[in-house]
Protein backbone atom coordinates (compact mmCIF):
# COMPACT_ATOMS: atom_id res chain seq x y z
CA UNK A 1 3.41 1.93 -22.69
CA UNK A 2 1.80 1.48 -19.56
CA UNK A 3 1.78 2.73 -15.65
CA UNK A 4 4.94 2.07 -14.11
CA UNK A 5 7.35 4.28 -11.51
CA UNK A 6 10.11 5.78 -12.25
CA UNK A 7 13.49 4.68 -11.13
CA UNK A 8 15.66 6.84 -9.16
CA UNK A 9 17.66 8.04 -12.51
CA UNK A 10 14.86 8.86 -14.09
CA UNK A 11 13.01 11.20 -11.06
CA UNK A 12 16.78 12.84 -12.09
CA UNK A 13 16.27 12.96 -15.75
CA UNK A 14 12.51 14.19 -15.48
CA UNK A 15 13.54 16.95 -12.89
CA UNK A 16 16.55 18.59 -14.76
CA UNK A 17 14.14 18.07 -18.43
CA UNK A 18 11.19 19.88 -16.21
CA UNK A 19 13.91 22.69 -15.17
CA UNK A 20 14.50 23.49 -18.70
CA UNK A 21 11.47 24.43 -19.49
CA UNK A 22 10.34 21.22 -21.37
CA UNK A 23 6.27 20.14 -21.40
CA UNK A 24 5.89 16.63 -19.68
CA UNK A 25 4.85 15.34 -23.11
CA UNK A 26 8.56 15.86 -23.76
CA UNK A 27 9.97 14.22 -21.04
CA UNK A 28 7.94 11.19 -21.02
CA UNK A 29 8.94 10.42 -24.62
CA UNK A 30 12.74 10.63 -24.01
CA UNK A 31 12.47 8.84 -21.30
CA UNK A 32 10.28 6.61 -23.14
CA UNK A 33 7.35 6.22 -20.53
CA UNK A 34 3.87 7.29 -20.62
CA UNK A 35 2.84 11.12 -19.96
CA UNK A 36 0.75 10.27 -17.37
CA UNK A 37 3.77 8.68 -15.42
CA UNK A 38 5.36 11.91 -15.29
CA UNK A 39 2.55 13.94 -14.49
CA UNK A 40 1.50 11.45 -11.70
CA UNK A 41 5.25 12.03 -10.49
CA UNK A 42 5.44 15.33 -10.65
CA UNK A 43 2.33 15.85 -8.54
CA UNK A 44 1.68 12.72 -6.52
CA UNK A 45 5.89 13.87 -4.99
CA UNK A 46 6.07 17.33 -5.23
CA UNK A 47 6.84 19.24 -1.82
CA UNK A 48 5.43 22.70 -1.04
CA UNK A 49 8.89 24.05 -2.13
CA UNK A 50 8.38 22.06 -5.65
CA UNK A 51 9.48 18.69 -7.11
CA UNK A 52 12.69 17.17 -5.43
CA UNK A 53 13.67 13.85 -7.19
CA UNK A 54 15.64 12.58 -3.95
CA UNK A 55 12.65 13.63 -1.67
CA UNK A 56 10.55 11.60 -4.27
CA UNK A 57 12.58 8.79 -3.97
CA UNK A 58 12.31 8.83 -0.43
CA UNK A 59 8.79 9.02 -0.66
CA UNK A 60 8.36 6.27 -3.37
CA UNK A 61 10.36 3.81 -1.12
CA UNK A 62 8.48 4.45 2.20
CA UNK A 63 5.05 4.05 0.09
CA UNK A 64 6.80 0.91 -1.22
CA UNK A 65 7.99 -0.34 2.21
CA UNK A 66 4.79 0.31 3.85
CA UNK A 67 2.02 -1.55 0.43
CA UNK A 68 0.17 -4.06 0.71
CA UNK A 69 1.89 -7.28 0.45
CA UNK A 70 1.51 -10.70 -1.11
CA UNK A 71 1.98 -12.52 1.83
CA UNK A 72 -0.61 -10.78 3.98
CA UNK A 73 -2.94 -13.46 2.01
CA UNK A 74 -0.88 -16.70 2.64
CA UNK A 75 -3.08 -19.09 3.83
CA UNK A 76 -0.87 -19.46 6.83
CA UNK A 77 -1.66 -15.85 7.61
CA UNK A 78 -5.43 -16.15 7.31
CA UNK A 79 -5.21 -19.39 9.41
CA UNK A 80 -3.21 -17.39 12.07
CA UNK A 81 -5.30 -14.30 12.28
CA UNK A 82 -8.18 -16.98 12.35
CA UNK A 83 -7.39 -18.69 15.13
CA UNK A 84 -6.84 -15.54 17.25
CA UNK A 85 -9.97 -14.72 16.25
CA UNK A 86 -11.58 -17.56 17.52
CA UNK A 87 -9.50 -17.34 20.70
CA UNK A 88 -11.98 -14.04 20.91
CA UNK A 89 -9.05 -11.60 20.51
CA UNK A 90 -9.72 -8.11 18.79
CA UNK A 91 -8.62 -7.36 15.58
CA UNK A 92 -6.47 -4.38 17.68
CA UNK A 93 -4.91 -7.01 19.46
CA UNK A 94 -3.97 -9.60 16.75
CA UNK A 95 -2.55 -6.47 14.85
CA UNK A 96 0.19 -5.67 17.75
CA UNK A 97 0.77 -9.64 18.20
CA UNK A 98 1.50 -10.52 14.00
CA UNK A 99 4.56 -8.24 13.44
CA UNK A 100 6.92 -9.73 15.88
CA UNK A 101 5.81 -13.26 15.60
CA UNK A 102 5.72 -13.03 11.55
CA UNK A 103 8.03 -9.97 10.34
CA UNK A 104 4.97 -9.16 8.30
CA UNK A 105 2.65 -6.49 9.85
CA UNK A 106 -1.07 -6.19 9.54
CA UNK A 107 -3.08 -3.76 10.52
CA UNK A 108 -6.65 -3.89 12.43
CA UNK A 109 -8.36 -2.57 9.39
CA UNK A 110 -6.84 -6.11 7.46
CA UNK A 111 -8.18 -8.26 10.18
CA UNK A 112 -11.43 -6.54 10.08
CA UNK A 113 -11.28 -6.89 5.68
CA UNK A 114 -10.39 -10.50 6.42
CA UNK A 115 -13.69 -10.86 8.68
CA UNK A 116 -15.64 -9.37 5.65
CA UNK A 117 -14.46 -11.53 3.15
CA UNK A 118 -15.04 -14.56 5.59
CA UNK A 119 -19.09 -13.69 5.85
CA UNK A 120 -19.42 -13.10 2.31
CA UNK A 121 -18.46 -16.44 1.83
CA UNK A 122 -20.07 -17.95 4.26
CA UNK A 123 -17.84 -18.03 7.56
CA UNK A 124 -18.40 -17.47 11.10
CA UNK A 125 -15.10 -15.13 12.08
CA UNK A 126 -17.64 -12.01 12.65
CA UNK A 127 -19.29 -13.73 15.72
CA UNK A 128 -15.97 -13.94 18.15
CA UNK A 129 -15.83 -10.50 17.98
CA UNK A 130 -16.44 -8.53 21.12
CA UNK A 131 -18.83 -6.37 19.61
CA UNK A 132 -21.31 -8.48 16.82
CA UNK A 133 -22.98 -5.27 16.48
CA UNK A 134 -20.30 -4.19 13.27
CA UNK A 135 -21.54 -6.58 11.19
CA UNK A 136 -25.16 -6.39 9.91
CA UNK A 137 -26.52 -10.18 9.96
């Protein structure tokens, strides 16, 4: 048994086992997952107020909306962000203009990973930025 998350039923199921007083060891094997699963549940979604399987839920599928994505390392997407990049525009900048112009959003931090990954294999992205100073030569 490996990681994995739990599915909406189960955040259920763990919650009303938890309620009756059962250890997580318990719970994890009739649910048949790991104990670490439910222990990384219980704490990683717990509220002040305690564990709340919807609120979990609800947290699990805006952490889910908002990870990293596949696609962020199309070559397409690299090729893009490169040629603003070129153009001399800042990674701030290139973040606002991807979204709308490829439903998939990257943030200025990517760009910046993408220029890091570029020198350590050799490219040039680092000197269009604005401000060559970030990156030690």
């Amino acid at each position: 048994m490996g990681y994995r998350q739990l599915p909406q039923t189960q955040r259920y199921q763990s919650h009303a086992r938890y309620d009756l007083g059962m250890s997580q060891r318990q719970i994890a094997r009739e649910l048949g997952v790991h104990s670490s699963t439910i222990s990384r549940e219980l704490c990683r979604n717990a509220a002040p107020s305690g564990y709340d399987p919807e609120q979990a839920q609800s947290c699990s599928d805006h952490r889910r909306r908002n990870a990293w994505k596949w696609t962020k390392r199309l070559p397409s997407m690299i090729a893009a962000v490169a040629d603003r990049l070129r153009e001399e525009w800042s990674p701030q900048q290139i973040s606002g203009f991807m979204a709308p112009l490829t439903g998939i959003g990257v943030s200025h931090q990517w760009v910046y990973s993408l220029i890091w990954d570029d020198k350590a294999q050799g490219g040039d992205l680092r000197r269009h930025l604005r401000q060559p100073f970030l990156f030690i030569e």
